[in-house]
C-alpha atoms as a PDB file:
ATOM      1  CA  UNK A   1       7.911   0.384  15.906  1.00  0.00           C
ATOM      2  CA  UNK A   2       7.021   3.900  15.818  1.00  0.00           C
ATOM      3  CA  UNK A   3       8.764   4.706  12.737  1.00  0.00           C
ATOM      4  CA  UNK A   4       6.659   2.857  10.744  1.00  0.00           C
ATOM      5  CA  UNK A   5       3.573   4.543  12.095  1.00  0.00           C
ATOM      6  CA  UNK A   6       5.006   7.759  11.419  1.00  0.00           C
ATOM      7  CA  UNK A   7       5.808   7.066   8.343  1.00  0.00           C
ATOM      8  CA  UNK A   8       2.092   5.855   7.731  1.00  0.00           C
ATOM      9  CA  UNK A   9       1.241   9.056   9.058  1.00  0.00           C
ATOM     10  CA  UNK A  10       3.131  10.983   6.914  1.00  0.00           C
ATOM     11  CA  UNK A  11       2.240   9.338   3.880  1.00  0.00           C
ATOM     12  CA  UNK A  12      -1.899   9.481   4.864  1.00  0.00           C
ATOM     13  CA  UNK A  13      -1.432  13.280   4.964  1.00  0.00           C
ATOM     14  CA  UNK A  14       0.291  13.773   1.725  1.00  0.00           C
ATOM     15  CA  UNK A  15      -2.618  12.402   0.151  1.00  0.00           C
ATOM     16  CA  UNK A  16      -5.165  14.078   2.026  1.00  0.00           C
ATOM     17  CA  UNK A  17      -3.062  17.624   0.503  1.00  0.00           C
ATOM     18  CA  UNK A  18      -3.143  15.192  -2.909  1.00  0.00           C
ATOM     19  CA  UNK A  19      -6.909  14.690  -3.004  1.00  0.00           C
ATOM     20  CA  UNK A  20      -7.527  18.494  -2.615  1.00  0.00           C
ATOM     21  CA  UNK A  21      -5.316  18.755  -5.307  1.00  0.00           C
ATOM     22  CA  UNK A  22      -7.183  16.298  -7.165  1.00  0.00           C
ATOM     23  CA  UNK A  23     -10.298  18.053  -6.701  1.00  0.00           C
ATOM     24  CA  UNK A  24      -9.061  21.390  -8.030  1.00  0.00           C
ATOM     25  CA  UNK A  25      -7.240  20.140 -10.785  1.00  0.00           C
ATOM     26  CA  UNK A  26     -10.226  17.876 -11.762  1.00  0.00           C
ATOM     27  CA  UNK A  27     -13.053  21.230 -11.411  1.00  0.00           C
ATOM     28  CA  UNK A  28     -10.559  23.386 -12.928  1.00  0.00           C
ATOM     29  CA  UNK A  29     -10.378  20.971 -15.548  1.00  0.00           C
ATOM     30  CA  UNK A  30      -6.333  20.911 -15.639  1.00  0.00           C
ATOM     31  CA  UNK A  31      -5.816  17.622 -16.789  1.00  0.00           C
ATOM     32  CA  UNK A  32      -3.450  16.037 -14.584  1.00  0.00           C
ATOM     33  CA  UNK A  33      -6.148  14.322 -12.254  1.00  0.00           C
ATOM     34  CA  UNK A  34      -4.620  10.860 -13.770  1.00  0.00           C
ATOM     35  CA  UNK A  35      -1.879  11.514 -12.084  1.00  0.00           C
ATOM     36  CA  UNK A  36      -2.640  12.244  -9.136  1.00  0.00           C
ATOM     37  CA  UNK A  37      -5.713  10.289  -8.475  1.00  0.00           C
ATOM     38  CA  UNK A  38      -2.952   7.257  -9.117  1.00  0.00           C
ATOM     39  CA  UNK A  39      -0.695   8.886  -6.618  1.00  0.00           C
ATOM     40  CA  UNK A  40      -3.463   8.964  -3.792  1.00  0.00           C
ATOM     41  CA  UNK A  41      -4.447   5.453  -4.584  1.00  0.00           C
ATOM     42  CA  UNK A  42      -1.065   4.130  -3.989  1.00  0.00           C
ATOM     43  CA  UNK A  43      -0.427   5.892  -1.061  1.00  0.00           C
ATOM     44  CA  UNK A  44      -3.475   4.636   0.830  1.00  0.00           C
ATOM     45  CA  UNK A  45      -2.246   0.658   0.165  1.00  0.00           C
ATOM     46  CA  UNK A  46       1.644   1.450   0.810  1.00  0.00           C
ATOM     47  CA  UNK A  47       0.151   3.548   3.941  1.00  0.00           C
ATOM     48  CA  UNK A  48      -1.879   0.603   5.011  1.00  0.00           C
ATOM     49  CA  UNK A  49       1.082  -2.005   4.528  1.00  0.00           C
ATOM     50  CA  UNK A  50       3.743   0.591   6.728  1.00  0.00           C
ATOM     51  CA  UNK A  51       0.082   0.254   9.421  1.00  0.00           C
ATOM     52  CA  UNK A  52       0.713  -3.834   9.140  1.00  0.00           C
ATOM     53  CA  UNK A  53       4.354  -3.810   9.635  1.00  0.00           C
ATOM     54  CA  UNK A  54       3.744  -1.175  12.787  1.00  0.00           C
ATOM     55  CA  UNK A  55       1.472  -3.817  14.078  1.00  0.00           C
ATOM     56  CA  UNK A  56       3.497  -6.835  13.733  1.00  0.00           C
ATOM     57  CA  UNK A  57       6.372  -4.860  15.664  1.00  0.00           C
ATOM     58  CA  UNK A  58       4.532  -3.505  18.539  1.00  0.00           C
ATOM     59  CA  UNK A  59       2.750  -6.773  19.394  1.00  0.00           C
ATOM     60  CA  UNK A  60       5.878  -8.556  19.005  1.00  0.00           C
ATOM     61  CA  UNK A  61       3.012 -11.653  18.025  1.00  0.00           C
ATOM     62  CA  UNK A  62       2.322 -12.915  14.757  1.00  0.00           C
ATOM     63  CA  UNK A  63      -1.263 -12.620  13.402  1.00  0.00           C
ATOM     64  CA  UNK A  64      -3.584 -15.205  14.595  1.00  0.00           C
ATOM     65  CA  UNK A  65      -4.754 -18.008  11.991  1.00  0.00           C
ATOM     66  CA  UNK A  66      -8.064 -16.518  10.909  1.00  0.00           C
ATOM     67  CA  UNK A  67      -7.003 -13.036  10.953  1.00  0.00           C
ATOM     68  CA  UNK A  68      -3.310 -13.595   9.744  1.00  0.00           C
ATOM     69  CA  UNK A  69      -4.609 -15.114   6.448  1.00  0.00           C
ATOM     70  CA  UNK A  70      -7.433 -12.980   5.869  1.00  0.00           C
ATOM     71  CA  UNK A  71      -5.255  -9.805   5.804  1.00  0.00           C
ATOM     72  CA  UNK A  72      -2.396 -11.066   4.069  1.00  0.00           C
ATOM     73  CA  UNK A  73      -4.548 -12.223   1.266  1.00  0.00           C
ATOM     74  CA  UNK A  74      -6.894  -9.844   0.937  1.00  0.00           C
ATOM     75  CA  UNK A  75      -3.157  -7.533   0.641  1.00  0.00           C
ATOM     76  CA  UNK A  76      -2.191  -9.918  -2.154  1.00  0.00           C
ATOM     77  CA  UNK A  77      -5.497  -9.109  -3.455  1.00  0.00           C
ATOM     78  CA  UNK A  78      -4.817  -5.521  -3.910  1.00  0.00           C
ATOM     79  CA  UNK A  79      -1.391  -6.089  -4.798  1.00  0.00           C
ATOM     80  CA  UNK A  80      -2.209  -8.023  -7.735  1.00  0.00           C
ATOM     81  CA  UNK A  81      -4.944  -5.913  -8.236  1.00  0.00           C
ATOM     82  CA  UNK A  82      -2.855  -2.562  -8.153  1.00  0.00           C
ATOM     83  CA  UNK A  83       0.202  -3.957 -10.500  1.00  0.00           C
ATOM     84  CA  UNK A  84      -2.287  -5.654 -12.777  1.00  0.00           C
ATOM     85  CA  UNK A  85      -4.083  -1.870 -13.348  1.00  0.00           C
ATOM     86  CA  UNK A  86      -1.412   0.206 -13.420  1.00  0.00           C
ATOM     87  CA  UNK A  87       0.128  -2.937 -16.718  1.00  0.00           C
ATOM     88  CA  UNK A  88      -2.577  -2.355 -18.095  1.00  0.00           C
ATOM     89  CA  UNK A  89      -3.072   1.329 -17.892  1.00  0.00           C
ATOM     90  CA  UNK A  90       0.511   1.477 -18.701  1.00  0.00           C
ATOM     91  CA  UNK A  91       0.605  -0.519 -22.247  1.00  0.00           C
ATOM     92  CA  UNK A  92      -3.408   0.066 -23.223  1.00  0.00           C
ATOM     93  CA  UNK A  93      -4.585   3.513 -21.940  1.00  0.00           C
ATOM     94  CA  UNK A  94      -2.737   5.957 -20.456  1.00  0.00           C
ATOM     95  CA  UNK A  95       0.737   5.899 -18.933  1.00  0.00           C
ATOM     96  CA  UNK A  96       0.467   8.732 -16.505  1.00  0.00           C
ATOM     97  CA  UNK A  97      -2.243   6.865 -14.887  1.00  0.00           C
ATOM     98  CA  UNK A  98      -0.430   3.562 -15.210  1.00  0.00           C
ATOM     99  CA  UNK A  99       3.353   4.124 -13.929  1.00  0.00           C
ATOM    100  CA  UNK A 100       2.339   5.294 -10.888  1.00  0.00           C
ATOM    101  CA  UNK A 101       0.302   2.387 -10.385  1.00  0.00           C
ATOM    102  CA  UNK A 102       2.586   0.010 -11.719  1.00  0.00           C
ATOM    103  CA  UNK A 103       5.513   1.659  -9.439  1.00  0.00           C
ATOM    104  CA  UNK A 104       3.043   1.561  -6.418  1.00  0.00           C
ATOM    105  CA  UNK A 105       2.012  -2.146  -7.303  1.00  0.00           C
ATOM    106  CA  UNK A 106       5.885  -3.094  -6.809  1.00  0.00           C
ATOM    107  CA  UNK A 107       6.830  -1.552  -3.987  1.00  0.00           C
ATOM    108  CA  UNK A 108       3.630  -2.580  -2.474  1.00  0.00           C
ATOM    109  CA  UNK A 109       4.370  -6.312  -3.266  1.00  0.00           C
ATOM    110  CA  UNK A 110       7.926  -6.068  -1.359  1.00  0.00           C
ATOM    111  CA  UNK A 111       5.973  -4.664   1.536  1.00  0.00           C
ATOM    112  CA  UNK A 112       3.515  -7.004   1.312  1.00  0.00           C
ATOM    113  CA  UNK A 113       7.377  -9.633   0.896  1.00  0.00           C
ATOM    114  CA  UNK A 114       8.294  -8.005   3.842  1.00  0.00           C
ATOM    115  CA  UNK A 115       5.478  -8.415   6.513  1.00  0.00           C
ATOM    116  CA  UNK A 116       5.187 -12.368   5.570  1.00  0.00           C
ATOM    117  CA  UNK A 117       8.096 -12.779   6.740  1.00  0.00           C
ATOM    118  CA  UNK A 118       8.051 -11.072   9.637  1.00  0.00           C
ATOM    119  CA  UNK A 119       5.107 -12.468  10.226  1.00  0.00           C
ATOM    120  CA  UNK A 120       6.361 -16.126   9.537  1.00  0.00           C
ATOM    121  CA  UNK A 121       9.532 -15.152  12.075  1.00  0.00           C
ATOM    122  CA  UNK A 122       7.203 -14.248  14.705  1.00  0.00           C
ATOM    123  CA  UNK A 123       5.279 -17.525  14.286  1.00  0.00           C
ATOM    124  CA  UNK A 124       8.214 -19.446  14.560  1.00  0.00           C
ATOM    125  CA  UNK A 125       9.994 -17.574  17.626  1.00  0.00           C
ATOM    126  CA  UNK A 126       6.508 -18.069  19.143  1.00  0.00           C
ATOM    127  CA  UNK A 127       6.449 -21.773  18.432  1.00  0.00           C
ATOM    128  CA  UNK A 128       9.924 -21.981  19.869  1.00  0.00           C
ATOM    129  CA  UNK A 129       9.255 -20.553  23.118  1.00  0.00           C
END
């Protein structure tokens, strides 16, 4: 649907404006940089899973076998990854680095929720058909 890849759009230019925010703040030497280096990071992966569901939607097809299970677990993969970083940023390091990533590594994982089973519908109207 095109929502979802203007939504993707929307969210890859905020962190283009974030980065060049992250560059001045990190040569100015502001301090904040944490923060918004998180806040770019989880924008790219929610970006990229709002690309996924765009895909699935258009094509009306589910992923094929090889393909399908490659990107859904390599988007477990940073999933896990993200939520893992941003617990242990959160209770260990720093938390302005780590609740962004933590935040970003749950609503990633119902995204990531949300296109296997859309994908899994697809595969079964297909199979139906």
């Amino acid at each position: 649907m095109l929502i979802f890849r203007k939504i993707s759009s929307v969210i890859y230019g905020i962190s283009v404006f974030a980065f060049i925010a992250f560059i001045i703040t990190y040569f100015s030497g502001l301090g904040i940089s944490d923060l918004i280096s998180a806040v770019i990071i989880l924008m790219y992966l929610i970006g990229i899973k709002f690309d996924i569901l765009a895909d699935l939607l258009e094509s009306r097809k589910p992923f094929s076998k090889r393909i399908g299970k490659t990107i859904l677990a390599l988007d477990w993969f940073l999933n896990a990854l993200l939520l893992f970083s941003g617990l242990f940023y959160l209770f260990f390091s720093d938390v302005t680095f780590g609740a962004p990533l933590t935040t970003g590594g749950i609503i990633a994982t119902i995204l990531s929720a949300k296109i296997l089973r859309l994908n899994k519908l697809l595969k079964q109207k297909t199979s139906q058909t």
